[in-house]
Protein backbone atom coordinates (compact mmCIF):
# COMPACT_ATOMS: atom_id res chain seq x y z
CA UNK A 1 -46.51 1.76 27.12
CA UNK A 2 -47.19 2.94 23.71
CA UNK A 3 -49.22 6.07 23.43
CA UNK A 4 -51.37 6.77 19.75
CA UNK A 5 -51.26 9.76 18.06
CA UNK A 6 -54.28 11.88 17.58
CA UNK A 7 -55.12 12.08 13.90
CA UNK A 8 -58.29 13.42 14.58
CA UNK A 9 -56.54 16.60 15.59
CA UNK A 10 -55.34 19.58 13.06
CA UNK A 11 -52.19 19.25 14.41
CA UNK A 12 -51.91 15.71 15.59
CA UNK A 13 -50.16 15.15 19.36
CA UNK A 14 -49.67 13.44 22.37
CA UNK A 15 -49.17 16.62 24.50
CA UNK A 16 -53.38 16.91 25.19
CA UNK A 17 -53.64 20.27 23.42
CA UNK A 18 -57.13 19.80 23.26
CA UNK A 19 -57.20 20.48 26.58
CA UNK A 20 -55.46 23.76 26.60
CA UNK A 21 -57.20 25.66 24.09
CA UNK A 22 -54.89 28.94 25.00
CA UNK A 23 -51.96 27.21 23.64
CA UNK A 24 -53.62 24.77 20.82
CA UNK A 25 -54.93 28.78 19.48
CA UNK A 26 -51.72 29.76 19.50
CA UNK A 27 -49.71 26.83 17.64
CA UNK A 28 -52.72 26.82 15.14
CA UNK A 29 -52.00 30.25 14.56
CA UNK A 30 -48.69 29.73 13.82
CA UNK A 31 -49.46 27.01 11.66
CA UNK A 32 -50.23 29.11 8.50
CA UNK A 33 -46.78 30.34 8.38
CA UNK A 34 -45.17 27.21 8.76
CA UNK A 35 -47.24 25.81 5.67
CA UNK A 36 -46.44 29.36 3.78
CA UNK A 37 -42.67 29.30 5.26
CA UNK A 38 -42.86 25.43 3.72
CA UNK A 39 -44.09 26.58 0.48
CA UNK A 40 -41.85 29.22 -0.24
CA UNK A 41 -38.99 27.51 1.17
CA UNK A 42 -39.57 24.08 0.86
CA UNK A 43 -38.44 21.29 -1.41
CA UNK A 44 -38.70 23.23 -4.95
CA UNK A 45 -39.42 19.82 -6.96
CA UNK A 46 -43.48 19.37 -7.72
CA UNK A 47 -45.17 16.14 -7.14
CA UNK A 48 -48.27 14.82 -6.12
CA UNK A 49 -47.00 12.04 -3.26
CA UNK A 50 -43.90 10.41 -1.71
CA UNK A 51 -43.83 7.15 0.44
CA UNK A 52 -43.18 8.73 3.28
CA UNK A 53 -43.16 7.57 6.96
CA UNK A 54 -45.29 9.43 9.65
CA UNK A 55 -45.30 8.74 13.23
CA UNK A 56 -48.42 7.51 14.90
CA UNK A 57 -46.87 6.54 18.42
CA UNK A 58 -43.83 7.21 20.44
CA UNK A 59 -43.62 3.10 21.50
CA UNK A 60 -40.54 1.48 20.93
CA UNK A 61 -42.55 -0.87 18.24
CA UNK A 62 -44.05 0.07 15.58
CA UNK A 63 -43.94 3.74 16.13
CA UNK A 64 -44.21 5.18 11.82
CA UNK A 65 -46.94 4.47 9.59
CA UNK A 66 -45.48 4.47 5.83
CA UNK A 67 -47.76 5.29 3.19
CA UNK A 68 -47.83 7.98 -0.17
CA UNK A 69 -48.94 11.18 0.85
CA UNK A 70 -48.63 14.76 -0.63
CA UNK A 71 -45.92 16.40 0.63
CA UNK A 72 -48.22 19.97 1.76
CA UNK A 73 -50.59 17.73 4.06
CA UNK A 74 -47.60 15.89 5.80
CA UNK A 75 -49.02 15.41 9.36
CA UNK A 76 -46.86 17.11 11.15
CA UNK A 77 -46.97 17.35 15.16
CA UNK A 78 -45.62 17.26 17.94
CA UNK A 79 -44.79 14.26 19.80
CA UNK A 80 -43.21 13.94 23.14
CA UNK A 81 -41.94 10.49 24.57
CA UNK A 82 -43.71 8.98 27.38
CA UNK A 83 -42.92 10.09 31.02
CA UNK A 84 -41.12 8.45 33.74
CA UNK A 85 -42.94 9.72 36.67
CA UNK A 86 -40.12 8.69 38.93
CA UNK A 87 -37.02 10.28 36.77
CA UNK A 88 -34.50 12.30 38.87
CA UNK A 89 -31.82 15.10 37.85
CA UNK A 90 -28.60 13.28 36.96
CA UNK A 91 -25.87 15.69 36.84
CA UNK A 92 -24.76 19.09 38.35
CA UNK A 93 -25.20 20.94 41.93
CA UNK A 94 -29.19 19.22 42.07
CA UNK A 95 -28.24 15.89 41.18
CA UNK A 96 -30.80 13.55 42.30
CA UNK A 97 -33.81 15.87 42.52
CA UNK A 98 -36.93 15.40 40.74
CA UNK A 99 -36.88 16.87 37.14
CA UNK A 100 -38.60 20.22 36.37
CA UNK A 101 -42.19 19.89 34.49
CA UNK A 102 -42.09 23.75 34.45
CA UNK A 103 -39.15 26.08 33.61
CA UNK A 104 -37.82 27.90 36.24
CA UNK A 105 -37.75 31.31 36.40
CA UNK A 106 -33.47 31.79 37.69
CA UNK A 107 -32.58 29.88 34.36
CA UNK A 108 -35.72 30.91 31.70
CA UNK A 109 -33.46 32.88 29.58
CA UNK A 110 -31.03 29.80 29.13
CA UNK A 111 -33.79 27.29 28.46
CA UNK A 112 -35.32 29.58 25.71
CA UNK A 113 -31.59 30.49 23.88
CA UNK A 114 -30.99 26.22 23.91
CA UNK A 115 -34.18 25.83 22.37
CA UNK A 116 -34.02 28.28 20.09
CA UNK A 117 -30.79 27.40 18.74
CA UNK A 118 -31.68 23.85 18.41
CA UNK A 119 -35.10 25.01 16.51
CA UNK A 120 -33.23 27.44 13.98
CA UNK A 121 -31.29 24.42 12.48
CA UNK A 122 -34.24 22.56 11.62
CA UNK A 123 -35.86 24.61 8.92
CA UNK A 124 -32.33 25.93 8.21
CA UNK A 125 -31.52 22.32 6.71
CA UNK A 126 -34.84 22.16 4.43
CA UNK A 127 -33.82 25.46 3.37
CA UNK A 128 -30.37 24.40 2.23
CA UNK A 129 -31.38 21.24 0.44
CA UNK A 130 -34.65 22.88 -1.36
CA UNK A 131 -33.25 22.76 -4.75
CA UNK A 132 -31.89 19.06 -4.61
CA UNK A 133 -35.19 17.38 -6.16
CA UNK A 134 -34.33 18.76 -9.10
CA UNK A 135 -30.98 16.74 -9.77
CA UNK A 136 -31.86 13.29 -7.43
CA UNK A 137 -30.06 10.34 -8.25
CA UNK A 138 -33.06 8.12 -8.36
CA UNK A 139 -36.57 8.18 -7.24
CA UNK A 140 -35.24 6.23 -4.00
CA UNK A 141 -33.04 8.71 -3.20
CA UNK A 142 -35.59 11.95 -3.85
CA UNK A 143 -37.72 10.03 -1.28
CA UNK A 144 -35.02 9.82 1.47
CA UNK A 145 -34.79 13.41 1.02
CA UNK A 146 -38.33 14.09 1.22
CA UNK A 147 -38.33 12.24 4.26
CA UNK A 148 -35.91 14.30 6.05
CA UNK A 149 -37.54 17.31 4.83
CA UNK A 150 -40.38 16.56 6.28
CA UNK A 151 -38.70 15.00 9.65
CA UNK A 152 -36.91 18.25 9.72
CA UNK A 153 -40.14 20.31 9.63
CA UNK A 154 -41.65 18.29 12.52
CA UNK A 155 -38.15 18.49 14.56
CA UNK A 156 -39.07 22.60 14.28
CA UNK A 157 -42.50 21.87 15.49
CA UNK A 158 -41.13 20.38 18.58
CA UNK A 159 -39.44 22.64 19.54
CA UNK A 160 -42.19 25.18 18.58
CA UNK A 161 -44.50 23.73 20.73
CA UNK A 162 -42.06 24.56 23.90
CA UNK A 163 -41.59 27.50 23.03
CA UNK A 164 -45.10 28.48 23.11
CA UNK A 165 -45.78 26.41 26.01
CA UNK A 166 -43.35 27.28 28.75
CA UNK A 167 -42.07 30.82 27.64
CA UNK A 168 -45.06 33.04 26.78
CA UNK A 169 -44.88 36.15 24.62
CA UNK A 170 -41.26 36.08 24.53
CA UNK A 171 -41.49 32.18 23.24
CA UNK A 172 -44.32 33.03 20.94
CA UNK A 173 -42.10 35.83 19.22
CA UNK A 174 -38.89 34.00 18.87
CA UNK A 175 -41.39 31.16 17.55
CA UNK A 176 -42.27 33.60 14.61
CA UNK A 177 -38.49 34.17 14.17
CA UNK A 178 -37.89 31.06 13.04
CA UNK A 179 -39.55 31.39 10.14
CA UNK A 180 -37.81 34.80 9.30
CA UNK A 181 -34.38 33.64 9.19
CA UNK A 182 -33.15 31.89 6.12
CA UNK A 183 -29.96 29.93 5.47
CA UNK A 184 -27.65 31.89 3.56
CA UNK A 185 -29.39 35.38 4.17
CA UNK A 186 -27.14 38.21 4.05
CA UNK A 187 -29.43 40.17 6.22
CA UNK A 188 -30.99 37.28 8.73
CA UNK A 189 -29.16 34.81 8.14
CA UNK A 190 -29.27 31.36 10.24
CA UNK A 191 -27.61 31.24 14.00
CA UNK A 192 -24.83 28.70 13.55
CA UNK A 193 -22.15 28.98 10.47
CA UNK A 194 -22.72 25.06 9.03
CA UNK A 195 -26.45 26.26 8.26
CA UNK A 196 -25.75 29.04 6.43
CA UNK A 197 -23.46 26.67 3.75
CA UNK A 198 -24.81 26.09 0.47
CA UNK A 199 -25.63 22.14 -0.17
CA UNK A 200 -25.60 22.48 -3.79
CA UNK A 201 -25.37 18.74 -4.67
CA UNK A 202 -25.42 15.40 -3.55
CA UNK A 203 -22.85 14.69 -2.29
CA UNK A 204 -23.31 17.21 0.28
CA UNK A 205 -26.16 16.61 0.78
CA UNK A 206 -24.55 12.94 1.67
CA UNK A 207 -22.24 14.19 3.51
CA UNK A 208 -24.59 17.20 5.37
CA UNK A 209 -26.37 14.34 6.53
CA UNK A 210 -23.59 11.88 7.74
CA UNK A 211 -21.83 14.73 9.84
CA UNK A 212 -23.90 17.71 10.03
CA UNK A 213 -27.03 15.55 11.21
CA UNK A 214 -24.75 13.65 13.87
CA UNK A 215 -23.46 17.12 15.34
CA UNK A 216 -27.66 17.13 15.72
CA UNK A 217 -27.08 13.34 17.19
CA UNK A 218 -25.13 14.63 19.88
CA UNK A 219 -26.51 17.91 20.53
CA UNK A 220 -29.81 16.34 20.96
CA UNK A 221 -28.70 13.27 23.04
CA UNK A 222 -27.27 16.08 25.50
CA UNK A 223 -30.74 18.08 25.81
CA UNK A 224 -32.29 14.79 26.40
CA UNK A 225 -30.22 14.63 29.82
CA UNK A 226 -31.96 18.02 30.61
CA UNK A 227 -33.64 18.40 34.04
CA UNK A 228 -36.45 20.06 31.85
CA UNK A 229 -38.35 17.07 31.48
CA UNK A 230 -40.64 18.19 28.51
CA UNK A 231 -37.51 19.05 26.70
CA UNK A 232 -36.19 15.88 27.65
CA UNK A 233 -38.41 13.60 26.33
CA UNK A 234 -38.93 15.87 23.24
CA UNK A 235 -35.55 15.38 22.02
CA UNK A 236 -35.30 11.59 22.83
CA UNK A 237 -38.49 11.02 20.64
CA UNK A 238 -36.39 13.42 18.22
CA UNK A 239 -33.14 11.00 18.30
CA UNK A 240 -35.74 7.89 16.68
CA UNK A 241 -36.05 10.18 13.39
CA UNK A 242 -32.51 11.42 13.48
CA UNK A 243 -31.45 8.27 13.09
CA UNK A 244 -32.62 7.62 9.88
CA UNK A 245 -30.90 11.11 8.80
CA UNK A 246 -27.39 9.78 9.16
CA UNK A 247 -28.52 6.44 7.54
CA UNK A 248 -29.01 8.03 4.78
CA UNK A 249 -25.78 10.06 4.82
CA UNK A 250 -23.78 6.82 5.87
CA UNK A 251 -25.14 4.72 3.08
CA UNK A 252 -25.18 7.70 0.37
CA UNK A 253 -21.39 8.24 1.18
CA UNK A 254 -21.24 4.36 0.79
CA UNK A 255 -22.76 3.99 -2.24
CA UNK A 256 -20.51 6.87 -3.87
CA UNK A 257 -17.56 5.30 -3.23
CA UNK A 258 -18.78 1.97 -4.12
CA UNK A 259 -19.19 3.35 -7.13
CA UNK A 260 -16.09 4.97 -7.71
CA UNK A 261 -14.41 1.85 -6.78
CA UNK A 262 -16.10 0.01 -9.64
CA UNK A 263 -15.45 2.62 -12.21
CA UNK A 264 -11.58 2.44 -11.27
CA UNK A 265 -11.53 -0.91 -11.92
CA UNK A 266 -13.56 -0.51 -14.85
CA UNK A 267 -10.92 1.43 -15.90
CA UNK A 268 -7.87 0.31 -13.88
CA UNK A 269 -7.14 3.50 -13.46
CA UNK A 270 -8.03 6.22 -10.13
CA UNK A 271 -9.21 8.77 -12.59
CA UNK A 272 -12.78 8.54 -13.48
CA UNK A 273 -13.78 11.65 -14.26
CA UNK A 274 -14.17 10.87 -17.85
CA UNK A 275 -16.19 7.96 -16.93
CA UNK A 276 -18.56 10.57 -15.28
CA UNK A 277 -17.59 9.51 -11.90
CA UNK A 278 -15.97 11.52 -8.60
CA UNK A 279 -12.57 10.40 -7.98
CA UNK A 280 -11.83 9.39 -3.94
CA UNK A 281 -9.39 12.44 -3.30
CA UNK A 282 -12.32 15.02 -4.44
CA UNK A 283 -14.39 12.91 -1.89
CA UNK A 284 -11.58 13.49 0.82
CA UNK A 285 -12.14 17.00 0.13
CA UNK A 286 -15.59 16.49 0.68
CA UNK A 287 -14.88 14.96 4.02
CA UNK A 288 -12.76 17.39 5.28
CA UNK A 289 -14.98 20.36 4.39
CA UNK A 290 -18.14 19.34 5.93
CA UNK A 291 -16.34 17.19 8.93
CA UNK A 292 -14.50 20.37 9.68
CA UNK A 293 -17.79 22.95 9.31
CA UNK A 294 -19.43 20.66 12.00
CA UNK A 295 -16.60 20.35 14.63
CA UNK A 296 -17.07 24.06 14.61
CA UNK A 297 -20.59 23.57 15.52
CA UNK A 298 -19.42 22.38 18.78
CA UNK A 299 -18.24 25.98 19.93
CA UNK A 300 -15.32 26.87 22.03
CA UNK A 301 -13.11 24.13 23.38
CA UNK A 302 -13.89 25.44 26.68
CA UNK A 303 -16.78 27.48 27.69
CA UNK A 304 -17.64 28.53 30.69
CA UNK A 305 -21.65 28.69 29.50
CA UNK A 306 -21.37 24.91 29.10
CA UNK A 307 -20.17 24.36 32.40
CA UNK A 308 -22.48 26.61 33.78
CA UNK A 309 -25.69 24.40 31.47
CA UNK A 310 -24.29 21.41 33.03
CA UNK A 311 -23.96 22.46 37.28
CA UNK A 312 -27.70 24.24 36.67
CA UNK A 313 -29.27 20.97 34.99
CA UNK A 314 -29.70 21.82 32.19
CA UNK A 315 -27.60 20.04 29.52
CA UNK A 316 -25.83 17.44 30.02
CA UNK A 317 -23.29 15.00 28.57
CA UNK A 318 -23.80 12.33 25.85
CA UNK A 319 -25.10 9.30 27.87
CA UNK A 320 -24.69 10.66 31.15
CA UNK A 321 -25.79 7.63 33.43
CA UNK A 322 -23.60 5.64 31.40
CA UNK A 323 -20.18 8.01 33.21
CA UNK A 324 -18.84 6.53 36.33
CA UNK A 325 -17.43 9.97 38.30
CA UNK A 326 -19.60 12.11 40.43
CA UNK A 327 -21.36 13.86 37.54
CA UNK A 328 -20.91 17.24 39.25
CA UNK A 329 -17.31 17.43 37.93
CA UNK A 330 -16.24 19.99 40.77
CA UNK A 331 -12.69 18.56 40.94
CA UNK A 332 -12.10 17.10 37.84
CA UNK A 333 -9.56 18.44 34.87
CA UNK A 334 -8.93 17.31 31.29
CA UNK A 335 -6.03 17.71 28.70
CA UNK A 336 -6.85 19.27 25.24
CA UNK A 337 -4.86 19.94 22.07
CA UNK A 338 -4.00 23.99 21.75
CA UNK A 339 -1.29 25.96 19.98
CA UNK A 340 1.15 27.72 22.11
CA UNK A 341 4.28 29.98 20.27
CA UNK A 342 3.30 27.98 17.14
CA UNK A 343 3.39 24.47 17.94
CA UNK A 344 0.17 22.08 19.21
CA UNK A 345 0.85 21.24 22.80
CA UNK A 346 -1.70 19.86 25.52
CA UNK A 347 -3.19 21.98 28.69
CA UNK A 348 -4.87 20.82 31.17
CA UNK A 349 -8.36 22.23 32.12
CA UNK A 350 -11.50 22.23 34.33
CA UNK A 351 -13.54 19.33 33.45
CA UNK A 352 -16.34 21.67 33.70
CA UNK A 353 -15.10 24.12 31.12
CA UNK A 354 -14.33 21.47 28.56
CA UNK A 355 -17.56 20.07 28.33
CA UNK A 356 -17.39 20.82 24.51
CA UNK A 357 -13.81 19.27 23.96
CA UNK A 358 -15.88 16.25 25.53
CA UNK A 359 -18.84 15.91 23.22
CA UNK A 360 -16.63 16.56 20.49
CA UNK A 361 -14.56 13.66 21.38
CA UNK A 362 -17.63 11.07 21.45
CA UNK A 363 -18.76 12.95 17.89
CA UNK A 364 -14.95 12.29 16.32
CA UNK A 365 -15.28 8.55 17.37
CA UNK A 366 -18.87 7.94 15.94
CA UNK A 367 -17.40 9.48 12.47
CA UNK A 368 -14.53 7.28 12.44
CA UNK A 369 -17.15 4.28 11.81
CA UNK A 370 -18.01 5.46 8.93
CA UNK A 371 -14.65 6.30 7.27
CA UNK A 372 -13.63 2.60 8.64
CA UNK A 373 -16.91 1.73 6.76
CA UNK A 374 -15.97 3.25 3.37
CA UNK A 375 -12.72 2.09 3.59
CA UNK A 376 -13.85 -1.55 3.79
CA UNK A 377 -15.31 -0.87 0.68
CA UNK A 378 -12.04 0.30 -1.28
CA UNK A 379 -10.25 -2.69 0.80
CA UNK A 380 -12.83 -5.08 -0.39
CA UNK A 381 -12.31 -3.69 -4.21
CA UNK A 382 -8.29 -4.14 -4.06
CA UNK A 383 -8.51 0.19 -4.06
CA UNK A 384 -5.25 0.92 -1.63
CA UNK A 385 -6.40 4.52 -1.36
CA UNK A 386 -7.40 5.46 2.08
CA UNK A 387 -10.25 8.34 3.54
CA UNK A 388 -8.80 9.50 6.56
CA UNK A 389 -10.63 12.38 8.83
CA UNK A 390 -8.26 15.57 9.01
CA UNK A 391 -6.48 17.05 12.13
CA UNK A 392 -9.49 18.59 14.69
CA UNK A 393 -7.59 21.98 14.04
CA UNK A 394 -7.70 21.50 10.00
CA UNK A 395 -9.83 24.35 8.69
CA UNK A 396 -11.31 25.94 11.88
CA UNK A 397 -13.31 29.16 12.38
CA UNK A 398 -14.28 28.39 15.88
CA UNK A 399 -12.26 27.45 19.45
CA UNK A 400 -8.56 27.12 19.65
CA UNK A 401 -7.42 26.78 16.11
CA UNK A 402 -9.83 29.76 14.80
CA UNK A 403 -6.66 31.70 13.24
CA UNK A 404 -4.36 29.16 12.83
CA UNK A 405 -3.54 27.02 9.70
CA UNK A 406 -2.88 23.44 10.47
CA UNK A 407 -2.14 20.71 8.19
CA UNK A 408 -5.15 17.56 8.04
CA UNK A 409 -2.16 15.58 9.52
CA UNK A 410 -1.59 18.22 12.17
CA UNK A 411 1.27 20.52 11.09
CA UNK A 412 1.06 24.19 11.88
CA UNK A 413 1.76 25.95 8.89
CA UNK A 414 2.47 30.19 8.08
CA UNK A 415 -0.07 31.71 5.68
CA UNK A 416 2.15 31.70 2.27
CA UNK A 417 1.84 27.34 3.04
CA UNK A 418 -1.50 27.19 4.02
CA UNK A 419 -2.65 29.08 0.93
CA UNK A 420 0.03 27.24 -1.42
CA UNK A 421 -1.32 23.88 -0.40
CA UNK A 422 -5.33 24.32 0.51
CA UNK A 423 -6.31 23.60 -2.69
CA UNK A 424 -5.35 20.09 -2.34
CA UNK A 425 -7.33 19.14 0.85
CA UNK A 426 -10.44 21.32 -0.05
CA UNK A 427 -12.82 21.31 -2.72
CA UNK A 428 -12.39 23.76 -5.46
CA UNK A 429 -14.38 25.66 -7.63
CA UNK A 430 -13.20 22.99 -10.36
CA UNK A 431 -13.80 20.39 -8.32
CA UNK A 432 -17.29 22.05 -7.45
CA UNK A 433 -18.23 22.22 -10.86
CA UNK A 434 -17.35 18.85 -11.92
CA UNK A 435 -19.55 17.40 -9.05
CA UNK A 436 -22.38 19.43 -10.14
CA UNK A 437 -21.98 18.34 -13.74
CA UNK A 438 -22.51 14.90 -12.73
CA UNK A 439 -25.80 15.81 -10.95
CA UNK A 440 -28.85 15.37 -13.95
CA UNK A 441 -32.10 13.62 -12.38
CA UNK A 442 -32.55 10.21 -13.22
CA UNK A 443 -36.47 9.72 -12.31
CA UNK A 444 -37.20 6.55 -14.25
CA UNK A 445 -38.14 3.54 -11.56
CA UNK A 446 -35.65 1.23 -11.14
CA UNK A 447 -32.85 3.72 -12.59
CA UNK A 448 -29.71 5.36 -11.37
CA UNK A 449 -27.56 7.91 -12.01
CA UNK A 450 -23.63 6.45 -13.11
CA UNK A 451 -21.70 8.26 -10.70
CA UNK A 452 -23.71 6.67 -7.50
CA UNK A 453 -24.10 2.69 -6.77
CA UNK A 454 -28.42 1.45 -6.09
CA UNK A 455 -28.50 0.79 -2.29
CA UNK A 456 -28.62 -2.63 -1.44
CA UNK A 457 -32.41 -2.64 -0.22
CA UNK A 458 -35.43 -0.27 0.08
CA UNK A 459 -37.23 1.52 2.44
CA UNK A 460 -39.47 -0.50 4.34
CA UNK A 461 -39.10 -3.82 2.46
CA UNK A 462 -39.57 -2.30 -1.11
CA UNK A 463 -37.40 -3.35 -3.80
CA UNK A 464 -35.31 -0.55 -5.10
CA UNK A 465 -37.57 0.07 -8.36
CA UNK A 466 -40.66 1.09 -5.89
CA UNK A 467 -42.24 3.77 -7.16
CA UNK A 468 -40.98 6.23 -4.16
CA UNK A 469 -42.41 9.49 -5.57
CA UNK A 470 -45.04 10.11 -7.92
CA UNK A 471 -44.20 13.38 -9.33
CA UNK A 472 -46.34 16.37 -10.94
């Protein structure tokens, strides 16, 4: 059943907060410091609108309204999916009770630091993209941006809104600390590593939003198992506008090495940087950079929190009903890659500990698509060069490898290698600097910048020369 979104409301919902006027006080107080929070740290390009899409049901059909509309009276609320009266716990020691409408009180804390965690990388993102308006590609891409901005913004409302609903004072105050931290902040800086990295053009934007975003995929689609039904059906509603997040990652990363592709032949020759293009081994740097920053956002290998998330209820694995063991995971072990007397060999673990390793492993194979995606596109141009992802130990702060220097093809190497060769697998400053010299706005309709190709369609069946944004 689809269920309509109250417009008539100052902060629009399907969550009746019209009938709780403790809690519709307190989100409306926190309201002006989102909108001062989203002026101060918000998209730094002025304009008056964007064609932008805003949700007006959580149905399966027909759920986003598209439409211009200034960016500071976005309708942002908060938007749960319907209930299923009849859904049961599906994993861990209560496996097959009802699910929770309430949070209870033996596993508060741990509710609260999930949601939290999740909620800090929401406004973390807008913060890191805020300056990218002012070097888009084209007024089609500025408007994918906005959009996730915006997305982004209602994502933190969401999990706002549990925050002051199910964990009182405590809730309300880490609510208001989500507005204090600030990507990059020396002195309050943003909970998780990847959202304190600068995204300083676009193609990391690009590729902050093909594997960044899905690390949010994933993390999500795990909350959504939770056996705290409100946070449940928050995050699958969540998962319909992530999805349009790694689009536009997938596509951008497409359409920059369609473009290289064409400039090389152009040319018949890989370097391009002359031609004002990015040549395909500074976009393998790329890759391995921001693939690698995001496998860290997995955490530990093994972690005995996780297993203790999962046996409580509370998180659970990517499509858990889709598993065919017991989903309690008592008796079951894994292998994992680990380096013992310097050499990778496998151990074998607790199931239950390696819950990490095993969201990781579904993340690795979604990214793969995409890399088999690009590389159609060199195949297709008669380009030989291949994108590969690295090693899962290449370039890691956190888990197993945190310490060690591993090759992208998987050799352990001493320090004196590691720093001899680095500066062929990641980007450098030169490298930085070229792709920022490359990124000048191009805000003309129907234009593009020369180092990116036009996506194949619009948004929402408008041609590619739409006038997206209509700026100040």
């Amino acid at each position: 059943m689809t269920s309509s979104i109250n417009y008539t409301e100052k902060i629009p919902n399907n969550v009746d907060l019209a009938g709780d006027r403790r809690l519709k006080r307190a989100l409306e107080s926190w309201q002006p410091a989102f909108l001062e929070w989203w002026s101060s740290m918000g998209p730094a390009l002025p304009n008056r609108d964007v064609y932008l899409r805003t949700a007006i049901s959580v149905g399966r059909e027909g759920w986003a309204d598209f439409g211009h509309v200034a960016l500071p009276e976005y309708r942002w609320g908060i938007f749960l999916a319907e209930r299923n009266r009849d859904r049961r716990i599906g994993f861990g020691e209560l496996k097959g009770e009802p699910v929770w409408q309430q949070v209870p009180g033996e596993y508060r804390a741990e509710l609260q630091r999930l949601i939290v965690i999740q909620g800090d990388t929401e406004p973390a993102s807008v913060e890191q993209q805020r300056q990218l308006g002012l070097s888009a590609p084209s007024l089609y891409d500025l408007r994918n941006l906005f959009q996730v901005n915006v997305e982004e913004g209602r994502h933190l409302w969401a999990m706002v809104y549990l925050l002051h609903a199910y964990f009182g004072r405590d809730g309300r105050e880490e609510a208001q600390a989500l507005l204090h931290r600030h990507s990059g902040d020396v002195d309050s800086p943003r909970i998780l590593g990847a959202f304190n990295e600068e995204t300083p053009d676009w193609l990391s934007f690009f590729m902050f939003t093909y594997f960044t975003d899905r690390d949010g995929k994933y993390q999500l689609g795990t909350l959504k198992e939770s056996a705290f039904d409100p946070l449940s059906r928050t995050c699958e509603f969540m998962l319909k506008e992530e999805a349009h997040h790694m689009f536009v990652g997938t596509t951008g990363v497409d359409r920059v090495v369609e473009r290289t592709a064409q400039l090389m032949r152009e040319h018949d020759a890989a370097e391009v940087v002359a031609a004002g293009g990015i040549p395909l081994d500074i976009i393998q740097k790329y890759i391995n950079f921001h693939y690698t920053v995001s496998l860290d956002l997995f955490g530990s290998e093994t972690s005995t929190n996780a297993g203790n998330y999962f046996t409580a209820g509370l998180k659970g694995r990517w499509q858990e009903e889709r598993r065919t063991d017991d989903h309690r995971l008592t008796d079951d072990s894994v292998w994992l890659d680990t380096i013992e007397d310097g050499e990778l060999r496998q151990i074998e673990v607790a199931a239950l500990t390696a819950l990490n390793h095993d969201l990781r492993g579904e993340y690795i194979r979604d990214c793969q698509t995409g890399v088999a995606r690009w590389n159609r596109i060199l195949d297709n141009a008669g380009i030989d060069y291949r994108l590969r992802l690295p090693h899962v130990g290449f370039n890691r702060k956190v888990g197993t490898f945190a310490g060690h220097h591993i090759s992208p093809t998987g050799e352990v190497l001493n320090s004196d290698e590691w720093h001899r060769l680095v500066s062929s697998w990641l980007p450098t400053e030169q490298d930085k600097a070229h792709v920022r010299s490359l990124m000048k706005p191009v805000y003309e309709r129907g234009k593009i910048a020369a180092w990116v190709a036009p996506p194949r369609q619009g948004i929402n069946g408008k041609p590619f020369d739409y006038e997206y944004v209509h700026l100040s």
